[in-house]
Protein backbone atom coordinates (compact mmCIF):
# COMPACT_ATOMS: atom_id res chain seq x y z
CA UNK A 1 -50.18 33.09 13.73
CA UNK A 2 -48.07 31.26 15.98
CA UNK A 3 -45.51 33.61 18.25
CA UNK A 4 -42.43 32.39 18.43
CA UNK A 5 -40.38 33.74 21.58
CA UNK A 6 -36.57 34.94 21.64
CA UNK A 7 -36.22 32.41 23.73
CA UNK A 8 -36.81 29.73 21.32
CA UNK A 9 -34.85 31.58 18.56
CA UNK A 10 -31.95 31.23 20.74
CA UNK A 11 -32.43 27.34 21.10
CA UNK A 12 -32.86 27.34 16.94
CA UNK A 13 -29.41 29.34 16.99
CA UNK A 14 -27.92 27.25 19.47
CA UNK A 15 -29.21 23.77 18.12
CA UNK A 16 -27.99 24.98 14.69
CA UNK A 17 -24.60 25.98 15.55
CA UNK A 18 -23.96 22.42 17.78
CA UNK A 19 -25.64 20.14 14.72
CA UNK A 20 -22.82 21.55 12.44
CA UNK A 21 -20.10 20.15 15.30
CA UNK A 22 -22.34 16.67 16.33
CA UNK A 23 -23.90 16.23 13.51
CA UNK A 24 -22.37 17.73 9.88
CA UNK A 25 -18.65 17.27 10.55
CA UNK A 26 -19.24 13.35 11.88
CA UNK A 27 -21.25 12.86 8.80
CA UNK A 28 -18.43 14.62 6.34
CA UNK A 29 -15.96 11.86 8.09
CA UNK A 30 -18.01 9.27 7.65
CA UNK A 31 -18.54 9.55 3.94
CA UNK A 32 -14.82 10.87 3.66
CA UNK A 33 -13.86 7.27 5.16
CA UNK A 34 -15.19 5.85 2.18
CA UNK A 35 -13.56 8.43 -0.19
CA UNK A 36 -16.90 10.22 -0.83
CA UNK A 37 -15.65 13.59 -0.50
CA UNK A 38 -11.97 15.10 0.59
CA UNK A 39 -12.65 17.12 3.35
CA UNK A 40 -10.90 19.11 5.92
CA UNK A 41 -12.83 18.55 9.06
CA UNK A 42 -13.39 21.14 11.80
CA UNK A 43 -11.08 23.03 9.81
CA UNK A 44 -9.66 26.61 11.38
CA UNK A 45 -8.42 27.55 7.98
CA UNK A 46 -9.71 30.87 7.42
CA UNK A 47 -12.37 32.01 4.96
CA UNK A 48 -12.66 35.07 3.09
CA UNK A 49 -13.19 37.83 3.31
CA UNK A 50 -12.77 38.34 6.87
CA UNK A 51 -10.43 35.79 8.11
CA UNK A 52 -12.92 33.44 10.69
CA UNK A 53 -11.93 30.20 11.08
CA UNK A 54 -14.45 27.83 8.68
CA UNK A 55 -15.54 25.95 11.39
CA UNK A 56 -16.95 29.09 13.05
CA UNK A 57 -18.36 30.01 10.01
CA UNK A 58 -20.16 27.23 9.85
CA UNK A 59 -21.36 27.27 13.22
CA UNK A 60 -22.42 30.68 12.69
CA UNK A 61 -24.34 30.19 9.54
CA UNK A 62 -25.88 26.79 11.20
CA UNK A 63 -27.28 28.69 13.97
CA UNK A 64 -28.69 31.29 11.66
CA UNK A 65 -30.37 27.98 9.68
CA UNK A 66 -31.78 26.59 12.97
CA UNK A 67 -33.55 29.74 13.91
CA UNK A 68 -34.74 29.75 10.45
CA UNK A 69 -35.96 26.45 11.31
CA UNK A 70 -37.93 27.28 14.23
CA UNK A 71 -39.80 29.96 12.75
CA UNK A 72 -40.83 27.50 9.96
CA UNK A 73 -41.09 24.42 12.13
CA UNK A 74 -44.30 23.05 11.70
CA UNK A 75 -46.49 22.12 15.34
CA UNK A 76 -46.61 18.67 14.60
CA UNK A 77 -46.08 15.96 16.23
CA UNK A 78 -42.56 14.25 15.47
CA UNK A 79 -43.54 11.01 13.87
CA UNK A 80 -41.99 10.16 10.77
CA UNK A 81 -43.63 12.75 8.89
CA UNK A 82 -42.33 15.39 10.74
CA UNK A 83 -38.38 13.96 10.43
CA UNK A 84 -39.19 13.26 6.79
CA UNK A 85 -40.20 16.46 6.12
CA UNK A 86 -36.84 17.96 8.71
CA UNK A 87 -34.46 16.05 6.53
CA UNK A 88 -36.19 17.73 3.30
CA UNK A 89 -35.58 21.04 4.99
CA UNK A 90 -32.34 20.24 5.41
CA UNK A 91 -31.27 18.70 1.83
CA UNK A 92 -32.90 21.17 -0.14
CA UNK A 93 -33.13 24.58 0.97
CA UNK A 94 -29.51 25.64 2.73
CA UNK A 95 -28.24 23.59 -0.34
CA UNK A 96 -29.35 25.93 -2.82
CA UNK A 97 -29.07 28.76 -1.28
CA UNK A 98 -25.74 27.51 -1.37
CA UNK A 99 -24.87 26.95 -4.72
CA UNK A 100 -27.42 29.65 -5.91
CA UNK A 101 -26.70 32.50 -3.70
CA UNK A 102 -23.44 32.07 -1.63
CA UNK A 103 -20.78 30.13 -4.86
CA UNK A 104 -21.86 33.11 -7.33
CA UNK A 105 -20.65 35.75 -4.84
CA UNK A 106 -17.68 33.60 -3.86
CA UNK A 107 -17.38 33.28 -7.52
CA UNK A 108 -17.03 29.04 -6.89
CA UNK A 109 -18.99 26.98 -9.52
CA UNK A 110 -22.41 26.13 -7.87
CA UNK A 111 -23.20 22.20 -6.88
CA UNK A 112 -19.46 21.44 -7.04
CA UNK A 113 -19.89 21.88 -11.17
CA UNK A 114 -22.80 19.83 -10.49
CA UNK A 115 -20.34 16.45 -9.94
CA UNK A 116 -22.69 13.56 -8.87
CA UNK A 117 -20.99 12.98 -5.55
CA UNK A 118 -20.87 16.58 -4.27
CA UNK A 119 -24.51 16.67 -5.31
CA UNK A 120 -25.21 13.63 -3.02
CA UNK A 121 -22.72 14.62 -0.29
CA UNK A 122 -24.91 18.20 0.21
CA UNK A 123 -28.13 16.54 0.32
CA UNK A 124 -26.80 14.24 2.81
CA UNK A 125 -24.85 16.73 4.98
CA UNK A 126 -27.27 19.34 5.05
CA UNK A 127 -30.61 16.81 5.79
CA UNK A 128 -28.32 15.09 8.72
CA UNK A 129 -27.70 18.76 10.04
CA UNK A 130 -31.25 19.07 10.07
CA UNK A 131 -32.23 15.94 11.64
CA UNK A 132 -29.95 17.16 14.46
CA UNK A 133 -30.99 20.74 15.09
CA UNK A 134 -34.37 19.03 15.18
CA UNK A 135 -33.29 16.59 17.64
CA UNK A 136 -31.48 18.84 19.83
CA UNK A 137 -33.99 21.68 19.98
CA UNK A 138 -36.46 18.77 21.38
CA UNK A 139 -33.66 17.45 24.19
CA UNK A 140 -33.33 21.95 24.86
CA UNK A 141 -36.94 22.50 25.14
CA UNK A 142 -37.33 19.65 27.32
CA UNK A 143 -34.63 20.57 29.29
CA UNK A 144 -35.43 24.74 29.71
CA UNK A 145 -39.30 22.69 30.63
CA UNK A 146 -37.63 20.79 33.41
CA UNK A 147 -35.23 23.54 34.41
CA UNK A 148 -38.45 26.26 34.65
CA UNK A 149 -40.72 23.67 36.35
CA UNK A 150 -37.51 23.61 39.31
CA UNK A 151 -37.10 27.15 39.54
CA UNK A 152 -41.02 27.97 39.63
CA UNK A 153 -41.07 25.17 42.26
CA UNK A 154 -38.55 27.11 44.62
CA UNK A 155 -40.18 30.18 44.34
C-alpha cells in the first residue's frame, strides 16, 4: 500500500480549495455568459446553517475533495489516461454525493430536479475542478521538490 504523507494531504487540501477559485467559478462564468446556468459567482452570501460565506464553503469542501483525491490518485503517469480518468473523478463522484447526500439533508431536489442543463453544468464544473486540483498539485509537488532540493543544498 502506498503511504501517503500529511504533507501531500495538505497539497490535495490546498489544490482543492484554489481549483474551486481558478478553476470552478471561471468555468460557472463562462457557461453563465452563454445563459447556461444563473449563477452568483464567488458569492459571500451565507449558507446555512452556520452562516459561512458560500465561497468559503466551497473552498472548504474543495479542499476536503482534493485530499480525497490524493489518497485515490492513481501513480500513473499523466498522459491522457490519467486526465481522462481526473475529469471522471471529478464529474461523477462529488456530483452525486451532491445530489444524493448533501440536497436530501438541505432538503433541495437532487440534480437540480434532474433539469438537463444543471445535469450538464455539474458534470462540467465538477470534472474542470478536477482537472485543476490535478494540475495544481503537479505545479506544488514540483515546486515543494525544487524548494527541498535548495534547502538540503544549504545545509
Amino acid at each position: 500500500m502506498n503511504r501517503i504523507s500529511f504533507a501531500r494531504l495538505a497539497l490535495g487540501y490546498i489544490a482543492g480549495a484554489l481549483a474551486v477559485l481558478v478553476c470552478s467559478q471561471p468555468t460557472l462564468a463562462f457557461l453563465s455568459s452563454f445563459g447556461a446556468t444563473p449563477v452568483e459567482l464567488y458569492s459571500w452570501r451565507p449558507t446555512e446553517p452556520w452562516g459561512v460565506p458560500r465561497i468559503a464553503s466551497l473552498c472548504f469542501w474543495g479542499g476536503l475533495w482534493g485530499c480525497l483525491f490524493v489518497l485515490i490518485e492513481p501513480p500513473t503517469p499523466r498522459r491522457l489516461g490519467y486526465w481522462c480518468a481526473t475529469f471522471a473523478f471529478g464529474a461523477v463522484i462529488p456530483t452525486l454525493v451532491g445530489w444524493f447526500v448533501v440536497a436530501p439533508i438541505r432538503g433541495v431536489v437532487p440534480a437540480g430536479d434532474w433539469n438537463g442543463r444543471r445535469v450538464l453544468n455539474a458534470f462540467v464544473v465538477n470534472g474542470v475542478w478536477a482537472l485543476g486540483t490535478s494540475l495544481l498539485l503537479v505545479l506544488m509537488t514540483a515546486a515543494q521538490r525544487r524548494i527541498s532540493t535548495r534547502v538540503a543544498g544549504v545545509a
